[in-house]
Protein backbone atom coordinates (compact mmCIF):
# COMPACT_ATOMS: atom_id res chain seq x y z
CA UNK A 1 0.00 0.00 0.00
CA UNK A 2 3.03 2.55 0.39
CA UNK A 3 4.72 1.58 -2.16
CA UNK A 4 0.97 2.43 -4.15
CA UNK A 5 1.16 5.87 -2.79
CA UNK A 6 4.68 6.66 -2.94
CA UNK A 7 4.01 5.63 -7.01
CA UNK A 8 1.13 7.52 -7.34
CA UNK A 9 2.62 10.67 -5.59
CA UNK A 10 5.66 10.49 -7.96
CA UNK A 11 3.47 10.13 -10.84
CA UNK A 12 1.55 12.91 -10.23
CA UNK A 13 4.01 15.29 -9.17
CA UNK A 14 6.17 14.54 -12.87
CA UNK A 15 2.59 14.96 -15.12
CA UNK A 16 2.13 18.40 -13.08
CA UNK A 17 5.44 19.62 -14.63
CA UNK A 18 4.94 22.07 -17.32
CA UNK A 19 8.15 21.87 -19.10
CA UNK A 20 7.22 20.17 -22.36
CA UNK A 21 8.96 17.54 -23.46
CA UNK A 22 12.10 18.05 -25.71
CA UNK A 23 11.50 21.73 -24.59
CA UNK A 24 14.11 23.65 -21.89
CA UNK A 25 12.75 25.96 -20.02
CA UNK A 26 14.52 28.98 -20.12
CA UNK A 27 15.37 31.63 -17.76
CA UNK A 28 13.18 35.88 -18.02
CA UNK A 29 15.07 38.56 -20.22
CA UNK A 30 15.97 41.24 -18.87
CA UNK A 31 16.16 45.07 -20.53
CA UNK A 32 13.34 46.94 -21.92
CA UNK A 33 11.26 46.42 -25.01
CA UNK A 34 13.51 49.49 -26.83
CA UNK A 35 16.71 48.46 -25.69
CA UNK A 36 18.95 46.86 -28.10
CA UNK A 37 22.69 44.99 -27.41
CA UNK A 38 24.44 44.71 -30.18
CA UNK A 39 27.49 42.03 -30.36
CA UNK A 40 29.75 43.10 -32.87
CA UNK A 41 34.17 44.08 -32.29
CA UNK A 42 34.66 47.40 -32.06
CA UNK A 43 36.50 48.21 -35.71
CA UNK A 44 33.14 46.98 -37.11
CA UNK A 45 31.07 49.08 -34.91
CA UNK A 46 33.32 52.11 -35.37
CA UNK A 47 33.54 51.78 -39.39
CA UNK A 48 31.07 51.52 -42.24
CA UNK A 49 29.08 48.69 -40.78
CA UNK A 50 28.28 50.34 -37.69
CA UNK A 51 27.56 53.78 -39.62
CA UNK A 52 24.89 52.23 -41.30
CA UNK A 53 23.26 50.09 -38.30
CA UNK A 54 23.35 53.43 -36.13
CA UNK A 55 21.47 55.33 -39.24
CA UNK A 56 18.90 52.48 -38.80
CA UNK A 57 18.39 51.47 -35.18
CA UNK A 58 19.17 55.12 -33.85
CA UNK A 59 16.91 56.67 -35.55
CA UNK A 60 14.41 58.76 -34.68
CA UNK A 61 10.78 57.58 -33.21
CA UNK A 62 8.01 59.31 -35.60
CA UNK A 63 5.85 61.10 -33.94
CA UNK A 64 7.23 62.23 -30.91
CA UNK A 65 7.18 65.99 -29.57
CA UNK A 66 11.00 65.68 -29.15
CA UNK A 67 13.59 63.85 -31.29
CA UNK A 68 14.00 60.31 -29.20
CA UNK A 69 16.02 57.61 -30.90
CA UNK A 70 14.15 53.87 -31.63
CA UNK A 71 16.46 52.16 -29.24
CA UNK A 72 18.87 52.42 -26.26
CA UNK A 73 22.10 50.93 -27.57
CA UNK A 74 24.81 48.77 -25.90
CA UNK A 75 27.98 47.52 -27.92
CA UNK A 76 29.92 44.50 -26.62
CA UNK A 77 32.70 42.91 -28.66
CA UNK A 78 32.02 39.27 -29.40
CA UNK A 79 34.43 37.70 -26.84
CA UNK A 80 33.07 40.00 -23.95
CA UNK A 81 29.59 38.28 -24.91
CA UNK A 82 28.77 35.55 -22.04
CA UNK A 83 27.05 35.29 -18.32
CA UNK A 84 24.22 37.01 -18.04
CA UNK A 85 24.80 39.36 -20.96
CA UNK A 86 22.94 35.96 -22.82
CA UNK A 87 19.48 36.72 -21.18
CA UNK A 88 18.61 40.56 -22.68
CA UNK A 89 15.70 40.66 -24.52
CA UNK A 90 16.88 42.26 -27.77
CA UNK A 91 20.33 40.99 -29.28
CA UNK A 92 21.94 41.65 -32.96
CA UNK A 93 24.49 39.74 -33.42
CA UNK A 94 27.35 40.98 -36.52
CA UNK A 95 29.86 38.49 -37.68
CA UNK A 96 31.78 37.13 -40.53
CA UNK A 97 31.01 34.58 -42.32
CA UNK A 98 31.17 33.16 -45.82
CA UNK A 99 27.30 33.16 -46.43
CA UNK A 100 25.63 35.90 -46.59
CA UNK A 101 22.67 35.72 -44.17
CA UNK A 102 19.68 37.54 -41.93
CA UNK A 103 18.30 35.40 -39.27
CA UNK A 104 15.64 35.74 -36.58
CA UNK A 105 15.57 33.49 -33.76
CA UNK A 106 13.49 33.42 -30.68
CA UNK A 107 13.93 32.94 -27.46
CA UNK A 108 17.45 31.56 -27.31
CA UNK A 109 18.88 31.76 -24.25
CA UNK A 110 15.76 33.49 -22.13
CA UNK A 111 12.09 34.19 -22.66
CA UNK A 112 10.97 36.27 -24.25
CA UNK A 113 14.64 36.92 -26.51
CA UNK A 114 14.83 38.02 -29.91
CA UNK A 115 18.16 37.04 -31.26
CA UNK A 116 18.70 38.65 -34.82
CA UNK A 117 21.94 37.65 -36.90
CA UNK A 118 23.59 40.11 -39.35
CA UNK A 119 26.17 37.41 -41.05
CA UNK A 120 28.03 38.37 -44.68
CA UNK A 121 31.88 37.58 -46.10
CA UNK A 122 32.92 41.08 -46.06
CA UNK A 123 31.76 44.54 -45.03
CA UNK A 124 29.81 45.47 -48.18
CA UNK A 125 27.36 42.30 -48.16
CA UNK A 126 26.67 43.17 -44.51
CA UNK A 127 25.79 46.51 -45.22
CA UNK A 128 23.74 45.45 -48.49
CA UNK A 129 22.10 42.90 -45.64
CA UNK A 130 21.27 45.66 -42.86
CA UNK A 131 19.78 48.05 -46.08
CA UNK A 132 17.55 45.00 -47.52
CA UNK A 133 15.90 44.54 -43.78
CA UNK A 134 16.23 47.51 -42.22
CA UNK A 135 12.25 47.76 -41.82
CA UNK A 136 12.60 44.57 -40.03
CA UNK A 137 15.87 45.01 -37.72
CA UNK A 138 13.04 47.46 -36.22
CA UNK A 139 10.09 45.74 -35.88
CA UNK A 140 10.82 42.94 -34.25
């Protein structure tokens, strides 16, 4: 009869777990909806590439009495990326690579994350890239 119990008890406690299966649940962001880390060394972030990011997510909000950029920004250089730097809410990531790519992911490392990733072989395929979605580095 305990060992009925004890069975049933473990049972129930393991269905009343709400982590899905094949699912890990993930740690709350933290940072505001408008503010914006973006992981990229600081010779990109200083030069052409980071020119053209800042004329896209620094500029002005529409609308507004007073000129107030889109978002807050925070620069970190790749390797200074880790800890608890992993859980803001709003990341762009800017790296080399030799394809050419724009991703969205969500929910990466916390919830809720959005984790964009601005990826090309050189400067000018990156900068074609941050052009092509600019309308949606802001709206997600």
């Amino acid at each position: 009869m305990k060992n009925l119990i004890l069975f049933i008890a473990i049972s129930l406690s393991l269905i009343s777990c709400n982590q899905k299966a094949g699912k890990k649940l993930l740690p709350g962001s933290v940072g505001r909806y408008n503010e914006l880390m973006v992981i990229a060394n600081h010779k990109v972030w200083e030069g052409k590439i980071g020119k053209e990011l800042k004329k896209v997510i620094a500029s002005d909000v529409l609308g507004l009495p007073q000129p107030e950029p889109q978002f807050s920004i925070t620069q970190i250089p790749h390797r200074g990326f880790d800890g608890f730097l992993k859980h803001n809410r709003n990341i762009l990531s800017v790296e080399k690579s030799d394809v050419a790519s724009f991703d969205i992911d969500y929910n990466v490392f916390s919830k809720p994350q959005i984790y964009a990733h601005l990826k090309g072989p050189d400067q000018q395929s990156i900068i074609k890239l941050i052009q092509e979605n600019s309308d949606k580095l802001i709206t997600v």
